[in-house]
Protein backbone atom coordinates (compact mmCIF):
# COMPACT_ATOMS: atom_id res chain seq x y z
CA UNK A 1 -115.15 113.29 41.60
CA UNK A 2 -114.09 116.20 39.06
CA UNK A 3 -111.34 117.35 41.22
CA UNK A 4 -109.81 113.77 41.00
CA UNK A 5 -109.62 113.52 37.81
CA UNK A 6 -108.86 116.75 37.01
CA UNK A 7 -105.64 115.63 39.52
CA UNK A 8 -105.34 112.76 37.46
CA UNK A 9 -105.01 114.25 34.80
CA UNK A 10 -102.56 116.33 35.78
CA UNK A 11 -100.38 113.74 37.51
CA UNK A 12 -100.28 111.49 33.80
CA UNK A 13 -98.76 115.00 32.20
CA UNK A 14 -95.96 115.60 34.81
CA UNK A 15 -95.31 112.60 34.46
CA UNK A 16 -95.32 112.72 30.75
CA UNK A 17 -93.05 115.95 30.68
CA UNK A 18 -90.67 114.64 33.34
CA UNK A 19 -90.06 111.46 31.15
CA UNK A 20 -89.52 114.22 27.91
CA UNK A 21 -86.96 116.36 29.85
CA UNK A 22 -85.27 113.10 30.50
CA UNK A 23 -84.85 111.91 27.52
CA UNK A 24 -83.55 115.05 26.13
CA UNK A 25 -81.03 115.44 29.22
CA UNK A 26 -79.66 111.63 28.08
CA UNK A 27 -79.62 112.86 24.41
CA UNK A 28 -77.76 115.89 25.17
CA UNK A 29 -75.39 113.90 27.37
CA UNK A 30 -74.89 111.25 24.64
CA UNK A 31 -73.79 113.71 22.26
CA UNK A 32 -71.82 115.74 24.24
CA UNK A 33 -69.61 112.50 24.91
CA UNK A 34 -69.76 111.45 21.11
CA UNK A 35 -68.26 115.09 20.39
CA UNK A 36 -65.34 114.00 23.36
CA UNK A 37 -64.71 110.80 21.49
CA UNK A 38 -64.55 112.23 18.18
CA UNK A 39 -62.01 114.92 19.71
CA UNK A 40 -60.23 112.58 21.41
CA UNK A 41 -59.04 110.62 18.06
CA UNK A 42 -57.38 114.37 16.55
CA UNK A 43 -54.81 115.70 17.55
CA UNK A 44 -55.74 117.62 20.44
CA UNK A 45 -51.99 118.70 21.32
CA UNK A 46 -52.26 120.74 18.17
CA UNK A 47 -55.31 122.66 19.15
CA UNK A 48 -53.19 124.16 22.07
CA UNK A 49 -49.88 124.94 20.35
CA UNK A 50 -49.01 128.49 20.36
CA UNK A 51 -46.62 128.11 16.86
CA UNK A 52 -49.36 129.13 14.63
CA UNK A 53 -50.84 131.83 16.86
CA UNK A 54 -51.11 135.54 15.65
CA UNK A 55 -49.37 138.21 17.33
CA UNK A 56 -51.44 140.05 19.50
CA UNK A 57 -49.96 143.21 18.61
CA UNK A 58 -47.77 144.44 15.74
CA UNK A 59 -43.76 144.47 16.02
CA UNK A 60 -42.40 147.56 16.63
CA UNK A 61 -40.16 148.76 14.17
């Protein structure tokens, strides 16, 4: 009788720590898209331009 509950017992907290990691893996995913969206509405062709870059190395004189 002890060694079924004691499997009981730890059925309830797998499944307790499977639901947790869950609901962190949605929250994660739901603000990883929020940060696409919010990208999304700048302007992202900016971000890529190579105008404002620094020279890699210094002009030779």
């Amino acid at each position: 009788m002890f060694e079924y509950e004691m499997q009981q017992l730890r059925t309830a907290d797998l499944m307790r720590r499977a639901d947790h990691e869950r609901r962190v893996r949605e929250t994660t995913r739901a603000r990883r898209a929020a940060g696409r969206e919010a990208v999304q509405g700048t302007a992202e062709h900016e971000s890529h331009s190579r105008r404002f870059r620094r020279r890699r190395f210094t002009r030779a004189a």
